[in-house]
PDB file of N, CA and C in Angstrom:
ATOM      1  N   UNK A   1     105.612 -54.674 -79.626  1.00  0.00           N
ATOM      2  CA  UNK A   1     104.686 -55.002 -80.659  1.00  0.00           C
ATOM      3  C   UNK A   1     105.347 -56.019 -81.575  1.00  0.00           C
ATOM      4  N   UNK A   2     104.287 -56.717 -81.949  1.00  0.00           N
ATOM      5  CA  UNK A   2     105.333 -58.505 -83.063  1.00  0.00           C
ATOM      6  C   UNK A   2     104.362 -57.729 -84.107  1.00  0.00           C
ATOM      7  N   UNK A   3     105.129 -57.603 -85.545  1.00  0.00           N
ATOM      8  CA  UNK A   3     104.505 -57.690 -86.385  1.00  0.00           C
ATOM      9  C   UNK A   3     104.811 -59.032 -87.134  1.00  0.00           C
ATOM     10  N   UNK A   4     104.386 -59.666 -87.900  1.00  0.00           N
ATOM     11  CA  UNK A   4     105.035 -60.899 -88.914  1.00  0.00           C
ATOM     12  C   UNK A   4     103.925 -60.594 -90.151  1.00  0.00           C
ATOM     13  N   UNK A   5     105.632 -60.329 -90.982  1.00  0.00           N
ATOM     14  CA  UNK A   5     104.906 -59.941 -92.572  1.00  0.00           C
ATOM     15  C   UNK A   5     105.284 -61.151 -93.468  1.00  0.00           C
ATOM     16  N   UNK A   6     104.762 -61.388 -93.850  1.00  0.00           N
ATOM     17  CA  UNK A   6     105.285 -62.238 -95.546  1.00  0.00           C
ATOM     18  C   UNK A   6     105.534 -61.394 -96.512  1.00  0.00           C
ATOM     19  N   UNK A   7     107.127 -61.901 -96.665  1.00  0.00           N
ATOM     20  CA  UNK A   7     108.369 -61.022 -97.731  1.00  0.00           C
ATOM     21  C   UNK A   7     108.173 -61.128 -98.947  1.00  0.00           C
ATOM     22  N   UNK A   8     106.642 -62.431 -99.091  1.00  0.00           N
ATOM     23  CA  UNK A   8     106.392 -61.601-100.854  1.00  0.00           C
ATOM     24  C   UNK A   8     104.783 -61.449-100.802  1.00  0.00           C
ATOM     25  N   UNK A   9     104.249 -60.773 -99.957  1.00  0.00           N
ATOM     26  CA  UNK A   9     102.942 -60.123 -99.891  1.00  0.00           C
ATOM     27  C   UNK A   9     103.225 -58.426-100.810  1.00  0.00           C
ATOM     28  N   UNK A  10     102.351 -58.667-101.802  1.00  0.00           N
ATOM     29  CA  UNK A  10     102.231 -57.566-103.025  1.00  0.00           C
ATOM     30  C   UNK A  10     101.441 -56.000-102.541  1.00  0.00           C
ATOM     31  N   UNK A  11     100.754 -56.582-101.241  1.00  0.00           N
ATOM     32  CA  UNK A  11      99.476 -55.518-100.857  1.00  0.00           C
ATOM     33  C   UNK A  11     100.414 -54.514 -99.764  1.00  0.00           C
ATOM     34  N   UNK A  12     101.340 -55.149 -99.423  1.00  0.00           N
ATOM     35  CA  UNK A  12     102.400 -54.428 -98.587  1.00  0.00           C
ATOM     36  C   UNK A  12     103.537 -54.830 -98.369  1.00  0.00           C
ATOM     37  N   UNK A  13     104.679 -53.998 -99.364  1.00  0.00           N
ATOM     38  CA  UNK A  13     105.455 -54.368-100.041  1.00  0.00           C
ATOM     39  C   UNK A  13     107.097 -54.549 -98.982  1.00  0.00           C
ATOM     40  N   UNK A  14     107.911 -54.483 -98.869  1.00  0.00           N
ATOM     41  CA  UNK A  14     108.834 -54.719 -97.942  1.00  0.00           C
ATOM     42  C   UNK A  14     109.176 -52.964 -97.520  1.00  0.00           C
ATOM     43  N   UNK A  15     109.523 -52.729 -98.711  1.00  0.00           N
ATOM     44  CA  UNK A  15     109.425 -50.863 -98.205  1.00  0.00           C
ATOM     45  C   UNK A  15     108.784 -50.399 -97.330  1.00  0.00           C
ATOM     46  N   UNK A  16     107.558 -50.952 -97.623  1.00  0.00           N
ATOM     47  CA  UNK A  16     105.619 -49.924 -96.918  1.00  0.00           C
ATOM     48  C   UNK A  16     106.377 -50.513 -95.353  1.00  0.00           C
ATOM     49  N   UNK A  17     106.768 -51.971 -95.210  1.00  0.00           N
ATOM     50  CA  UNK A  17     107.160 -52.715 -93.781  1.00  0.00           C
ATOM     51  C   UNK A  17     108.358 -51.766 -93.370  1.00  0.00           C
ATOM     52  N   UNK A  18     109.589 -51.539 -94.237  1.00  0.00           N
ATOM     53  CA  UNK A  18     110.321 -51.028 -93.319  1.00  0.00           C
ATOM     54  C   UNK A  18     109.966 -49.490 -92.716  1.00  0.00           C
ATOM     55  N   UNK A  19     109.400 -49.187 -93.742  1.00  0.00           N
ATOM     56  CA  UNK A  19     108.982 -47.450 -93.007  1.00  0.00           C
ATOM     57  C   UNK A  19     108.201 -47.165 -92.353  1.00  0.00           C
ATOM     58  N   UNK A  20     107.432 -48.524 -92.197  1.00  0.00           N
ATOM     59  CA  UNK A  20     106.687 -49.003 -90.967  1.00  0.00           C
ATOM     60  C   UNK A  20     107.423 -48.817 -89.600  1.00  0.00           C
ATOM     61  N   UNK A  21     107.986 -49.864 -90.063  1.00  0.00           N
ATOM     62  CA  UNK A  21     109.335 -50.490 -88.759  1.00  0.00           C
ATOM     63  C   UNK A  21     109.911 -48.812 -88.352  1.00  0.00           C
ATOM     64  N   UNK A  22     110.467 -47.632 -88.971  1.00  0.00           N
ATOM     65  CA  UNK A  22     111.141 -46.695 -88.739  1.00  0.00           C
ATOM     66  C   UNK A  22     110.343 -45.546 -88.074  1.00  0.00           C
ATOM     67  N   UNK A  23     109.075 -45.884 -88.348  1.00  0.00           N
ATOM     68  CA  UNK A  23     107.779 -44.845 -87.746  1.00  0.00           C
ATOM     69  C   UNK A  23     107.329 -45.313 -86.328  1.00  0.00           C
ATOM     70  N   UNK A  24     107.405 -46.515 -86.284  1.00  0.00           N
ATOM     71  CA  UNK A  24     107.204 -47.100 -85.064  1.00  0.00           C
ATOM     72  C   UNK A  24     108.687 -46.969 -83.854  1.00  0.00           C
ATOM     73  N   UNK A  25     109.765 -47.354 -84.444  1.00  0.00           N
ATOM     74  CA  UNK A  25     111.109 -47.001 -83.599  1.00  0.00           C
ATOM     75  C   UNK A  25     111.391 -45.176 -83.666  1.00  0.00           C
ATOM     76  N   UNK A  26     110.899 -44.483 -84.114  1.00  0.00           N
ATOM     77  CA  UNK A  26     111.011 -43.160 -83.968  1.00  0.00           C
ATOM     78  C   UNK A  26     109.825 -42.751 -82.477  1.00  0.00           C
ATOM     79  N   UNK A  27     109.270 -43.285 -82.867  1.00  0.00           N
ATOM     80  CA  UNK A  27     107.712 -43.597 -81.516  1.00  0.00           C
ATOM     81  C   UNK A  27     108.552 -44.144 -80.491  1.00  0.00           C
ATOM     82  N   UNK A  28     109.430 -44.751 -80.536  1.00  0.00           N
ATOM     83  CA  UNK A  28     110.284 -45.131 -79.255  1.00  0.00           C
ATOM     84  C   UNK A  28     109.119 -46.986 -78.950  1.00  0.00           C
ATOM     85  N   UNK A  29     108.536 -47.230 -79.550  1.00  0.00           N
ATOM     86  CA  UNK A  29     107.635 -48.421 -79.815  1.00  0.00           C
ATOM     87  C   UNK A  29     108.784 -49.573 -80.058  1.00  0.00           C
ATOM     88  N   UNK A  30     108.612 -50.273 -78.982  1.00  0.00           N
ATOM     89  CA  UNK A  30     109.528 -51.797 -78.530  1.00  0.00           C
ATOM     90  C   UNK A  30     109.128 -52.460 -79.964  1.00  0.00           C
ATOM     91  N   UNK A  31     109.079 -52.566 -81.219  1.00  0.00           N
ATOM     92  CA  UNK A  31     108.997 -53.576 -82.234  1.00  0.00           C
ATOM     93  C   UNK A  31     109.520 -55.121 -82.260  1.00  0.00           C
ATOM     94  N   UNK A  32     108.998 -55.751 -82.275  1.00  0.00           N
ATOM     95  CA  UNK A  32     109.424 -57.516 -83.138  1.00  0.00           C
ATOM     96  C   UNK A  32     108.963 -57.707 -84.469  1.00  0.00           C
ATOM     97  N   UNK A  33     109.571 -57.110 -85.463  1.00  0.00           N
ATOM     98  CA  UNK A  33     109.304 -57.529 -86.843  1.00  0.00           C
ATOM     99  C   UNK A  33     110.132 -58.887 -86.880  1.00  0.00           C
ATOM    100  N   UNK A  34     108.779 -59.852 -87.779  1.00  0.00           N
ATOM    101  CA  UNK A  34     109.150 -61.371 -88.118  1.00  0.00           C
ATOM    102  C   UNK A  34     109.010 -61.015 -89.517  1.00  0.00           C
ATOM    103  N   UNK A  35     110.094 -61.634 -90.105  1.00  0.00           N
ATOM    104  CA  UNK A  35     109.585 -61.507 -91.464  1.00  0.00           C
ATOM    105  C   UNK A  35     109.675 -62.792 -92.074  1.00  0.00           C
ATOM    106  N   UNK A  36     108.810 -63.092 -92.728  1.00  0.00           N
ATOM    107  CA  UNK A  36     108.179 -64.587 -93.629  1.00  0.00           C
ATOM    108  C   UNK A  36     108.845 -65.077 -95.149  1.00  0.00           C
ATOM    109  N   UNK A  37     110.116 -65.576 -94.988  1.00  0.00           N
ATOM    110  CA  UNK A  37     110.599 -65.556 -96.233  1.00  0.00           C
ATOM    111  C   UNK A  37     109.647 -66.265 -97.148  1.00  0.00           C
ATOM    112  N   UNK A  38     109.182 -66.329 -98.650  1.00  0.00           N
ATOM    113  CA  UNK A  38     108.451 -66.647 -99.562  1.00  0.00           C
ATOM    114  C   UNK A  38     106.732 -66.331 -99.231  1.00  0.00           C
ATOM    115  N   UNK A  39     106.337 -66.247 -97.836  1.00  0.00           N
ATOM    116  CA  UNK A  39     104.990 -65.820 -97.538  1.00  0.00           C
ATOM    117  C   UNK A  39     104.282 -64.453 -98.099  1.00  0.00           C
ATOM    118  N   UNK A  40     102.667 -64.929 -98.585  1.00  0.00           N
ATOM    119  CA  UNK A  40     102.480 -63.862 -99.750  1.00  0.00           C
ATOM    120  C   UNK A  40     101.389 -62.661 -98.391  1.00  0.00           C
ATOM    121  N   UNK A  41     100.631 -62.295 -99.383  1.00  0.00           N
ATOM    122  CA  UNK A  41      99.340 -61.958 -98.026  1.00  0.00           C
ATOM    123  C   UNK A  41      98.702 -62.866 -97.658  1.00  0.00           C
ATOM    124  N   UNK A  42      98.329 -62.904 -96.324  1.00  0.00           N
ATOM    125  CA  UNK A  42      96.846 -63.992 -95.898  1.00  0.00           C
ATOM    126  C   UNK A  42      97.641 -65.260 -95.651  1.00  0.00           C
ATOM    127  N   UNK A  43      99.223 -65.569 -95.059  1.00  0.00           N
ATOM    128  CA  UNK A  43     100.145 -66.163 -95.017  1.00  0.00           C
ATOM    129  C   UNK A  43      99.127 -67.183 -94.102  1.00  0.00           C
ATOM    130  N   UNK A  44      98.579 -67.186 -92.806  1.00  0.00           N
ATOM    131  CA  UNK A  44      98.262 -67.685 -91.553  1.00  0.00           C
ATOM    132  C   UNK A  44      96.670 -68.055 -91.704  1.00  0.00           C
ATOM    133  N   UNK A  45      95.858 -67.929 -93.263  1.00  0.00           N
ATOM    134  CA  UNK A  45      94.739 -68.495 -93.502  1.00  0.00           C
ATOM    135  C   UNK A  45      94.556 -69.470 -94.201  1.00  0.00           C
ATOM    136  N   UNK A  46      94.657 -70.760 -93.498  1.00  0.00           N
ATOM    137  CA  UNK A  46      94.450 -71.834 -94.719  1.00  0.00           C
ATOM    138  C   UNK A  46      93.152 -71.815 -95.846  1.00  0.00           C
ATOM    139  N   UNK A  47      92.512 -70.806 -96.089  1.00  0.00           N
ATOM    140  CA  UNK A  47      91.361 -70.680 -96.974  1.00  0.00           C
ATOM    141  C   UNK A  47      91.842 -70.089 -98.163  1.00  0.00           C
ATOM    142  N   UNK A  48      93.049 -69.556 -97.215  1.00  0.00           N
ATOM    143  CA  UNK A  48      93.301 -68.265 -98.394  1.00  0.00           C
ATOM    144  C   UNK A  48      94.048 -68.186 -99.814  1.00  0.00           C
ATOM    145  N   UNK A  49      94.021 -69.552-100.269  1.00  0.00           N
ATOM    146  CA  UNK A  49      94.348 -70.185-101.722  1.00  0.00           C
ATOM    147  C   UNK A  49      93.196 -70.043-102.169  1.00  0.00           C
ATOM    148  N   UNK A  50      91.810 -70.086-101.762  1.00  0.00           N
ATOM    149  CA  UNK A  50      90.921 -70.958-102.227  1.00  0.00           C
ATOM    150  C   UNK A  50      90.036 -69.035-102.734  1.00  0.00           C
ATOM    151  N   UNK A  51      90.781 -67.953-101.957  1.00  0.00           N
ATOM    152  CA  UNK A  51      90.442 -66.827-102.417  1.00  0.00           C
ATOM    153  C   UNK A  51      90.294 -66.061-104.330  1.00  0.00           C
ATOM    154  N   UNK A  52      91.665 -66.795-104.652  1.00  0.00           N
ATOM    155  CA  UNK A  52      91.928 -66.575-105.879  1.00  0.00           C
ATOM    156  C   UNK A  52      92.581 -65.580-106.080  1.00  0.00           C
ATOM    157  N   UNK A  53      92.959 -64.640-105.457  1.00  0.00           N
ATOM    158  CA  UNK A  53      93.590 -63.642-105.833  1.00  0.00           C
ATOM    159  C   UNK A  53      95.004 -63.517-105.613  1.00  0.00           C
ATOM    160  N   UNK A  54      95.964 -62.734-106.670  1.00  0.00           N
ATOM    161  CA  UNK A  54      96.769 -63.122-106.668  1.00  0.00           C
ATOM    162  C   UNK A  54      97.636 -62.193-105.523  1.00  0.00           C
ATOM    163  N   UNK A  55      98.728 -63.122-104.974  1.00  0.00           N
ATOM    164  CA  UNK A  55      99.488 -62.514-104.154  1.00  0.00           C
ATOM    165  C   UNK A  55      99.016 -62.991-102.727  1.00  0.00           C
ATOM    166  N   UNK A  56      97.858 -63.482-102.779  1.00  0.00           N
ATOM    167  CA  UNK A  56      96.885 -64.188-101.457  1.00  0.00           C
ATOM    168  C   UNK A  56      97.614 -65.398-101.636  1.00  0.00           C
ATOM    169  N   UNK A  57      97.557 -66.031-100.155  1.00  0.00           N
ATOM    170  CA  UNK A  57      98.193 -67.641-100.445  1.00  0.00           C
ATOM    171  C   UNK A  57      98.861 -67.775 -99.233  1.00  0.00           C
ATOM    172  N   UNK A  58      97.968 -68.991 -98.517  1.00  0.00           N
ATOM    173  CA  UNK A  58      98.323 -70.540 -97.130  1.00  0.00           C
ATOM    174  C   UNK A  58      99.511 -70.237 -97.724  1.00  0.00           C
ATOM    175  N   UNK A  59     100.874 -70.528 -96.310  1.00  0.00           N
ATOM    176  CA  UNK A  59     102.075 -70.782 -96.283  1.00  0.00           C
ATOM    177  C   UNK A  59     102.099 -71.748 -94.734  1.00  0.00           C
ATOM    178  N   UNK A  60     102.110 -72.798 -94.551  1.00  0.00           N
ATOM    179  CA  UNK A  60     102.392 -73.632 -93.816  1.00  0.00           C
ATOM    180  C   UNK A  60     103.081 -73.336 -92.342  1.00  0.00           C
ATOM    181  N   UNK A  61     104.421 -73.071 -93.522  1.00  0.00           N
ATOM    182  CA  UNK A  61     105.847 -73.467 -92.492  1.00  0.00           C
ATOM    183  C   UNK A  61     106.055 -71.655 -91.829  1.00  0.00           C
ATOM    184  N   UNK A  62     105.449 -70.706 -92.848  1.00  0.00           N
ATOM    185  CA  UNK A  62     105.330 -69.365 -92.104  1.00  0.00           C
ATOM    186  C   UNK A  62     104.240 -69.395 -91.154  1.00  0.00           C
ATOM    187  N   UNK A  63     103.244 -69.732 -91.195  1.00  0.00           N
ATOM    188  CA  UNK A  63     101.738 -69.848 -90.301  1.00  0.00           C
ATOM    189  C   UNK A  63     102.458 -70.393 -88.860  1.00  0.00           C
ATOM    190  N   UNK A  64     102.934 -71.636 -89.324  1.00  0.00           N
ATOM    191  CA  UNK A  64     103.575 -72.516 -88.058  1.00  0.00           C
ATOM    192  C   UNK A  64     105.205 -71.512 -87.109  1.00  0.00           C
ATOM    193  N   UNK A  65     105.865 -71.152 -87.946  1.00  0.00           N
ATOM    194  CA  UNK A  65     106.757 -70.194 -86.907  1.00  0.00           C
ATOM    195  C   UNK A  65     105.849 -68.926 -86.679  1.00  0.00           C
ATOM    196  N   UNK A  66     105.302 -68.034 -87.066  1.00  0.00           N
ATOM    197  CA  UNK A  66     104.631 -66.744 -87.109  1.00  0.00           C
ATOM    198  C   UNK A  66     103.607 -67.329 -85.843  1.00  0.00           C
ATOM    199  N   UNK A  67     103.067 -68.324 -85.690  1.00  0.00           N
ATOM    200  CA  UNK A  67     102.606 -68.671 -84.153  1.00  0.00           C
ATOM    201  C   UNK A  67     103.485 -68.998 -83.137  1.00  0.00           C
ATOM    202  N   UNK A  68     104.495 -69.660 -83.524  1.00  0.00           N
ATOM    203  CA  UNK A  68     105.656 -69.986 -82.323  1.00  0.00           C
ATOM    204  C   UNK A  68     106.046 -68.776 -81.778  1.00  0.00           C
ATOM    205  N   UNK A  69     106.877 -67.726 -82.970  1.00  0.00           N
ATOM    206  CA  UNK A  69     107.039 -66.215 -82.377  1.00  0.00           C
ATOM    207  C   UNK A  69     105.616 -65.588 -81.821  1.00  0.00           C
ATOM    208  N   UNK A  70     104.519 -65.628 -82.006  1.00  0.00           N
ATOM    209  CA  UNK A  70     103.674 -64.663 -81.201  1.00  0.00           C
ATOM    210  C   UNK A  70     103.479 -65.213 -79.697  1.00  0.00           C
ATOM    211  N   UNK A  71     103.429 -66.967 -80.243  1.00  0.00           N
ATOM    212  CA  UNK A  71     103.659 -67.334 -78.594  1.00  0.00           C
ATOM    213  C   UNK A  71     104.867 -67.265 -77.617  1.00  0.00           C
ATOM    214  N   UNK A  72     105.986 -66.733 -78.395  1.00  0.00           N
ATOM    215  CA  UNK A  72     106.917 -66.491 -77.065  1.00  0.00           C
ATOM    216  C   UNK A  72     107.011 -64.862 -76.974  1.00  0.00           C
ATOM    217  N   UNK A  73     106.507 -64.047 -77.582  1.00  0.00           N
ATOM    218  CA  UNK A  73     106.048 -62.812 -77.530  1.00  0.00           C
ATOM    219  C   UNK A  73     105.158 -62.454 -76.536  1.00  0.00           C
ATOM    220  N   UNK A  74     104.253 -63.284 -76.235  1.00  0.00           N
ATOM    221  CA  UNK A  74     103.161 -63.485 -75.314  1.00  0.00           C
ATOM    222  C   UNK A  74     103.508 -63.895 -73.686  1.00  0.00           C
ATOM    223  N   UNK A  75     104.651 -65.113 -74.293  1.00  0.00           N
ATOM    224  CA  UNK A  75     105.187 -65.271 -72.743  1.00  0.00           C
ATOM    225  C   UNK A  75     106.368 -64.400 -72.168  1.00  0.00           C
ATOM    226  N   UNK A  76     106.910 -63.651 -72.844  1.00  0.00           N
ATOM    227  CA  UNK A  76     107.627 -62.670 -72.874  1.00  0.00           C
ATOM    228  C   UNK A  76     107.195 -61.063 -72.106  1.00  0.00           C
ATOM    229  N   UNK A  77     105.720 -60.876 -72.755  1.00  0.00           N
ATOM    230  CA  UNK A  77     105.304 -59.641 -72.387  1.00  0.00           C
ATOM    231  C   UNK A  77     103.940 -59.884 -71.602  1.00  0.00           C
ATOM    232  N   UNK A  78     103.425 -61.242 -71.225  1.00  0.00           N
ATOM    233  CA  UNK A  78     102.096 -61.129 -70.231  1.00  0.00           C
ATOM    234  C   UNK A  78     102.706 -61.556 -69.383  1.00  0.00           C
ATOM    235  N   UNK A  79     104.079 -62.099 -68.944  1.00  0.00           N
ATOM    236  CA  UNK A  79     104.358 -62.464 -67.401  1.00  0.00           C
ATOM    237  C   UNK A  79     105.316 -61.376 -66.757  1.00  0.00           C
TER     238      UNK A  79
END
């Protein structure tokens, strides 16, 4: 499983992610946590400035790796 969080998303905080991460590896669950340095929530929606709310907010350069990792995640686990 790839998760990719943005490390300053307010709605789910790095904690809520790691005890995430520890619930899932107790599950014996293969994890890929990416984590998004400066990316808030809604990292991978370019609209999502235009939301207004705070902690929402387009990040570019996270959108652009957070697809590179799902695409070698993909070629990794569909072949």
């Amino acid at each position: 499983m790839l998760v990719c969080h943005g490390a300053a998303d307010p709605m789910v905080s790095m904690e809520t992610a790691q005890e995430f991460e520890a619930a899932l590896a107790a599950s014996k669950v293969d994890l890929q946590p990416y984590i998004c340095s400066g990316a808030k929530h809604g990292f991978t929606n370019p609209a999502a400035d235009r939301a207004g709310i705070g902690g929402v907010g387009y990040n570019r350069l996270a959108d652009e790796r957070s697809w590179a990792a799902m695409l070698r995640f993909f070629e990794e686990t569909l072949h």
